[in-house]
C-alpha atoms as a PDB file:
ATOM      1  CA  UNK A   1      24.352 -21.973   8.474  1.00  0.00           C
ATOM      2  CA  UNK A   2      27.034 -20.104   6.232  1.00  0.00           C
ATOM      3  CA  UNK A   3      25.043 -16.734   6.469  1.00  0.00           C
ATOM      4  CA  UNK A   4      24.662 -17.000  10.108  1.00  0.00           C
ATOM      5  CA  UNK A   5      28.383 -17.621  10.416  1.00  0.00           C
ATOM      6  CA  UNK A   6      29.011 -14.571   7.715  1.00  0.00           C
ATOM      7  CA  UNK A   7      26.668 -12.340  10.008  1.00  0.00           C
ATOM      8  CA  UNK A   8      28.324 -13.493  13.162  1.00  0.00           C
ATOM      9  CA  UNK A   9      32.266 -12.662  11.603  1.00  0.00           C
ATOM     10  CA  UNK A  10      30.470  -8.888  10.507  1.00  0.00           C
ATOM     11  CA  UNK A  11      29.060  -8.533  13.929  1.00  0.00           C
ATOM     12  CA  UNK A  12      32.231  -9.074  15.485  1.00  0.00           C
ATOM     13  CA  UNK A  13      34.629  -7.216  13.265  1.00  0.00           C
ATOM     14  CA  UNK A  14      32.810  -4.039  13.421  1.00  0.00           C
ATOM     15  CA  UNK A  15      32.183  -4.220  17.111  1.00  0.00           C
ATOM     16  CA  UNK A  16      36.461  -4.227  17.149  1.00  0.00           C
ATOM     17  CA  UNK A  17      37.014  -1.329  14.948  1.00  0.00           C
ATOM     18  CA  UNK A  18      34.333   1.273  16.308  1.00  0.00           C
ATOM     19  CA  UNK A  19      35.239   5.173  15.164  1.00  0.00           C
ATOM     20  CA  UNK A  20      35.740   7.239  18.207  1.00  0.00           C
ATOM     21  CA  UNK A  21      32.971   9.225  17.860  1.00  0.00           C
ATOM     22  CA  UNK A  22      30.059   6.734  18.506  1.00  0.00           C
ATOM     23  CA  UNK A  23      31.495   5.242  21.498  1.00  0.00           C
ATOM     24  CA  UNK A  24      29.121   5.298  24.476  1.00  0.00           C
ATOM     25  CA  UNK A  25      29.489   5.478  28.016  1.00  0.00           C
ATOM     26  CA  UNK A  26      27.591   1.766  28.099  1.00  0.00           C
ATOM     27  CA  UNK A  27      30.168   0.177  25.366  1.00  0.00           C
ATOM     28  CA  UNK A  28      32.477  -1.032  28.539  1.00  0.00           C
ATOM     29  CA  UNK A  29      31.407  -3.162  31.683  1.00  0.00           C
ATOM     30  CA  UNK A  30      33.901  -2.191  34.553  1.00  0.00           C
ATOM     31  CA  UNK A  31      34.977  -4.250  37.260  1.00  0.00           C
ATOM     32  CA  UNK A  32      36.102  -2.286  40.231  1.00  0.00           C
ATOM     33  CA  UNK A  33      38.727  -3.850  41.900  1.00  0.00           C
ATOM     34  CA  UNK A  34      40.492  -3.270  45.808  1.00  0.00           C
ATOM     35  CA  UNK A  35      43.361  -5.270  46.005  1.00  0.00           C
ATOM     36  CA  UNK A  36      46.972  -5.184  47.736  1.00  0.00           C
ATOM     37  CA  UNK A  37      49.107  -6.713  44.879  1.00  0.00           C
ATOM     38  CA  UNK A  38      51.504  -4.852  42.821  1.00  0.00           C
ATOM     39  CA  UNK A  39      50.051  -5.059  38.647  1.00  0.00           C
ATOM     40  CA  UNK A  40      52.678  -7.279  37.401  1.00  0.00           C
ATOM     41  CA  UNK A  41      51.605  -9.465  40.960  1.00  0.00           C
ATOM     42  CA  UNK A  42      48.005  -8.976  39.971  1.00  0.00           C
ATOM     43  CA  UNK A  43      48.718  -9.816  36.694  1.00  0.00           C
ATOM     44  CA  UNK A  44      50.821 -13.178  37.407  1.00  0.00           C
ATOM     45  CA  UNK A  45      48.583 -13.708  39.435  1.00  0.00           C
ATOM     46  CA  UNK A  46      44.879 -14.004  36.971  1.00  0.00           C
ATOM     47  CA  UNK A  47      47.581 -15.734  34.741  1.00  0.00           C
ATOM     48  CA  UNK A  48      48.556 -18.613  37.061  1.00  0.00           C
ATOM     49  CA  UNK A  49      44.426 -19.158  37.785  1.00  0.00           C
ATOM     50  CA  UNK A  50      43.236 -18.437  34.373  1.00  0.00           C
ATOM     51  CA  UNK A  51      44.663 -19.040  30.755  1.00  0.00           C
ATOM     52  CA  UNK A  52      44.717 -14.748  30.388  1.00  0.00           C
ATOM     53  CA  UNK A  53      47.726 -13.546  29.881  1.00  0.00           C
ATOM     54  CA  UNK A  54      47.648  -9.953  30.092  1.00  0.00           C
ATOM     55  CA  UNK A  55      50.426  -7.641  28.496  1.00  0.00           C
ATOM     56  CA  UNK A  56      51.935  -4.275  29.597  1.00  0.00           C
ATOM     57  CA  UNK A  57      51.396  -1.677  27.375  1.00  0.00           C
ATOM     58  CA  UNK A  58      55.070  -0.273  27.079  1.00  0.00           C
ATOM     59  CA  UNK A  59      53.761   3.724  27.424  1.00  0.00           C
ATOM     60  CA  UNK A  60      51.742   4.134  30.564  1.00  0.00           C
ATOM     61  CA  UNK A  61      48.075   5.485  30.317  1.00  0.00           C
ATOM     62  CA  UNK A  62      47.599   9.000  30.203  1.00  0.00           C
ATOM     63  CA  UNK A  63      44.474  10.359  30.771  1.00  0.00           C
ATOM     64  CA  UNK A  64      44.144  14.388  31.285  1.00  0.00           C
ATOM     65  CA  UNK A  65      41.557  15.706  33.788  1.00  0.00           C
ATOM     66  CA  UNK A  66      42.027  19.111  35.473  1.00  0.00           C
ATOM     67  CA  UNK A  67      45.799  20.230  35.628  1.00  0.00           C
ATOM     68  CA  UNK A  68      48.041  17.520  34.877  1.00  0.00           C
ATOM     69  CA  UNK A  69      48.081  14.579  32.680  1.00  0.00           C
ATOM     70  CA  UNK A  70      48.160  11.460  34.924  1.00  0.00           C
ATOM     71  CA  UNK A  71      49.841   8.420  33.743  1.00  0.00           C
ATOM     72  CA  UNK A  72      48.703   4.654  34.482  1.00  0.00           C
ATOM     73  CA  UNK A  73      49.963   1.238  34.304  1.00  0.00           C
ATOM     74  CA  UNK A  74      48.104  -0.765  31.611  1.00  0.00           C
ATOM     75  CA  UNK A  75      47.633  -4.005  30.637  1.00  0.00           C
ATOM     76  CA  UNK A  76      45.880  -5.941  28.042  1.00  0.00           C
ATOM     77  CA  UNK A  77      44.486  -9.186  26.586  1.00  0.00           C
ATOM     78  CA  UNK A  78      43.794  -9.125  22.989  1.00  0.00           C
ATOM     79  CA  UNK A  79      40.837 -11.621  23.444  1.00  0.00           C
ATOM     80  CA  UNK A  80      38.867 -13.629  21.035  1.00  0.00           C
ATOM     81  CA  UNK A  81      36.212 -14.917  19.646  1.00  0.00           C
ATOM     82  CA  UNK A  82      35.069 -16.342  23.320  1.00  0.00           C
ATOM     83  CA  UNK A  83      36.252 -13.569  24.882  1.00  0.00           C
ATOM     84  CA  UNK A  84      35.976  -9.972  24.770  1.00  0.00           C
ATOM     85  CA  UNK A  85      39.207  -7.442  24.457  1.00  0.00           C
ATOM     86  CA  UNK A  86      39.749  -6.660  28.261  1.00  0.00           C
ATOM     87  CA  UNK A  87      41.975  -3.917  29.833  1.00  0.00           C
ATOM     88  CA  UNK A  88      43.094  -4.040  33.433  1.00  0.00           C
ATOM     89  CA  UNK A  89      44.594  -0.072  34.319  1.00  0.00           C
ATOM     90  CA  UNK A  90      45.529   0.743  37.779  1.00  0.00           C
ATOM     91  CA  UNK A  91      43.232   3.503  38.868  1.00  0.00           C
ATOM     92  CA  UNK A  92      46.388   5.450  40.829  1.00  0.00           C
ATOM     93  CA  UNK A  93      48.492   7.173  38.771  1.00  0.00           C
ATOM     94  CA  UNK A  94      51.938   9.627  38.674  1.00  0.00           C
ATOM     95  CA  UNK A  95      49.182  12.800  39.589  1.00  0.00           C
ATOM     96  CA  UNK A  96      45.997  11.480  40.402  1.00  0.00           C
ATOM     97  CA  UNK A  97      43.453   8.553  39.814  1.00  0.00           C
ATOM     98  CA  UNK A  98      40.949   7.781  37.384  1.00  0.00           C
ATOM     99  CA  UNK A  99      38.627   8.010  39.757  1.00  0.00           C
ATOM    100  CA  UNK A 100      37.861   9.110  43.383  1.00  0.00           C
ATOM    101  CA  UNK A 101      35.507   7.052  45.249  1.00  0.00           C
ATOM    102  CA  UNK A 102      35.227   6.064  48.567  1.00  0.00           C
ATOM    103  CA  UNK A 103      36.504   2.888  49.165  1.00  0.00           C
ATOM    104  CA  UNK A 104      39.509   3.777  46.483  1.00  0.00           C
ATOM    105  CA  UNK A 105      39.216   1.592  43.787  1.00  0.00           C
ATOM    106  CA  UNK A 106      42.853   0.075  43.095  1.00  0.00           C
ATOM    107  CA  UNK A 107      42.485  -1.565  39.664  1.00  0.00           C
ATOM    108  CA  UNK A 108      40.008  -1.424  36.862  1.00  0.00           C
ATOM    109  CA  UNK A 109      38.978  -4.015  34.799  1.00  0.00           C
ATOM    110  CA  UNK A 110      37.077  -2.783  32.096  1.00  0.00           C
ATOM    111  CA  UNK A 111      36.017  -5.003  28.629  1.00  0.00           C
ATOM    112  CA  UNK A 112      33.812  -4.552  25.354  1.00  0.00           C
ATOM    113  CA  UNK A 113      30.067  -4.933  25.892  1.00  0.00           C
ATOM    114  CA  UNK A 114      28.613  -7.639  24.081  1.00  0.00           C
ATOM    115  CA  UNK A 115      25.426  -8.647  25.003  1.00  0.00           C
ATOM    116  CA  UNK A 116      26.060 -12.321  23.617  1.00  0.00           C
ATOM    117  CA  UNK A 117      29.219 -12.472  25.816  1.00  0.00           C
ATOM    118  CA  UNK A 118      28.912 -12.470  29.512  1.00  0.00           C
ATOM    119  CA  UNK A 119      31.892 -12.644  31.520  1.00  0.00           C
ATOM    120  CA  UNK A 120      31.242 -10.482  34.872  1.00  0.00           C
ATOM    121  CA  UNK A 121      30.908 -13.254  37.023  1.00  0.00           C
ATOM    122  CA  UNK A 122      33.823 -15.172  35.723  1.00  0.00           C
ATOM    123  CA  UNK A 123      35.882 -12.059  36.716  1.00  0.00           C
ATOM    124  CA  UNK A 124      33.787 -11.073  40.050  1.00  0.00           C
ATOM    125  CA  UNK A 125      34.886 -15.254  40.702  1.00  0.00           C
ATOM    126  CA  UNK A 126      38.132 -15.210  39.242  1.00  0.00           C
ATOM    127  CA  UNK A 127      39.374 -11.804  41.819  1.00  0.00           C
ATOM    128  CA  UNK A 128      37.074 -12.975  45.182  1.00  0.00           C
ATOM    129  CA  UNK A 129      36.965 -16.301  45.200  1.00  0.00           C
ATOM    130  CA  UNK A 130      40.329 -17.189  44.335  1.00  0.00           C
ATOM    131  CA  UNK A 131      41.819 -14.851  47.105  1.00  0.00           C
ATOM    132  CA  UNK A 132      43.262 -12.575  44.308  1.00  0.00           C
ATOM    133  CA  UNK A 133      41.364  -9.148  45.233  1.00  0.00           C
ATOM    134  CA  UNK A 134      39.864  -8.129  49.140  1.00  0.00           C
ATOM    135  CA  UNK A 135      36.861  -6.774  46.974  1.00  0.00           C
ATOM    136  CA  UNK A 136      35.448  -6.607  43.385  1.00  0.00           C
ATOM    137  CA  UNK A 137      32.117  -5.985  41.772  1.00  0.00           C
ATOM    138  CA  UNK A 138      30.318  -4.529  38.910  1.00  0.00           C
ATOM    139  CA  UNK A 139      30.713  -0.701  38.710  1.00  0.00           C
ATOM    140  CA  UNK A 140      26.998   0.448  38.379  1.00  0.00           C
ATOM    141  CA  UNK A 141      26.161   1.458  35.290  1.00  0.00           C
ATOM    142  CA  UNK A 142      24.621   4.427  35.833  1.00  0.00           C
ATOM    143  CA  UNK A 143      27.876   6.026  37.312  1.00  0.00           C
ATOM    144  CA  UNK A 144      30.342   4.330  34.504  1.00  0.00           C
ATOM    145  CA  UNK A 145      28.389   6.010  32.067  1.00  0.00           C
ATOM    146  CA  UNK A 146      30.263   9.011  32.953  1.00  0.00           C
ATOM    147  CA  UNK A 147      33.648   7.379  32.375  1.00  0.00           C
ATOM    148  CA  UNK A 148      35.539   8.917  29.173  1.00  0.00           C
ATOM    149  CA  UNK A 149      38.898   7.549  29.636  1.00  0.00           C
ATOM    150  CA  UNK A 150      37.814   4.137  28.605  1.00  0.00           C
ATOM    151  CA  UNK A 151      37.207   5.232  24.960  1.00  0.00           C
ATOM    152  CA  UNK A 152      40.251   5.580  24.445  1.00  0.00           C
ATOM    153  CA  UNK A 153      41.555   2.118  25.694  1.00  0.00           C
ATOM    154  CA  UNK A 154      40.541   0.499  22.184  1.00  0.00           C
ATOM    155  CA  UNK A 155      42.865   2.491  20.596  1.00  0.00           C
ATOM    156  CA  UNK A 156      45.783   1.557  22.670  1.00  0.00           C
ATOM    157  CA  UNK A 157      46.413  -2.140  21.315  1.00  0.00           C
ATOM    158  CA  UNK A 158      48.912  -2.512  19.242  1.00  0.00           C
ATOM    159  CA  UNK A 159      47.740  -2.763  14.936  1.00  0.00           C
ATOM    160  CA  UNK A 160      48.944  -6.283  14.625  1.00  0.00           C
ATOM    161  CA  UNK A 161      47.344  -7.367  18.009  1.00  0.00           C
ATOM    162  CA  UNK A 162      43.504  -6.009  17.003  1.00  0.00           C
END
């Protein structure tokens, strides 16, 4: 039992402190999210149904495509052992969005993968069902792949929150 535990604690702590440079397109599940509410609504909002408190990263997001950097609100919950570390970014920024798809994707939610860990449908209930979001669903996979902004979201998180 106290080398399964042992096993369990290594499995975890590497999965938080992963080098840059073996991150994969298919280390993050994203949650696309169309919704009306301001973030800090949004925010109050998974708060009041759910015990996540989110936090606002004090520098905004900035992610550099072609021209520009564009900056993003950014919020996240440090997780834990129940619960991956989960980011919720606003996909419109100061010049541009994270992405362009048709419908426009408001908010991202985006988390760790771990296969021992599911919490999609928690989320796709939390946003739907509760009223909080007009739509959300799983971002297929195939097209998140492509997604390199959310490596650096780990990185973010303050060193005594990790």
């Amino acid at each position: 039992m106290r080398m399964k535990i042992l096993f369990l604690y290594s499995k975890l702590s590497a999965k938080r402190y992963k080098s840059k440079t073996i991150l994969h397109g298919n280390d993050f599940i994203y949650v696309a999210v169309h919704c009306n509410l301001l973030p800090y609504e949004l925010v109050w909002q998974i708060a009041k149904e759910s015990t996540i408190q989110f936090v606002c990263e004090a520098n905004s997001f900035k992610y550099q495509q072609s021209g520009d950097p564009s900056s993003h609100i950014l919020y996240f919950f440090e997780g834990n052992e129940s619960t991956p570390r989960t980011w919720l970014i606003q996909n419109q920024g100061a010049s541009g969005n994270l992405v362009s798809s048709k419908p426009m994707v408001d908010y991202w939610i985006v988390w760790e993968n771990d296969e021992e860990i599911e919490v999609t449908d928690f989320w796709i209930y939390m946003l739907k069902d509760k009223g909080l979001a007009q739509m959300a669903y799983l971002y297929p996979l195939e097209r998140s792949n492509k997604f390199t902004w959310g490596f650096d979201l780990p990185y973010l998180i303050p060193n005594n929150n990790v």
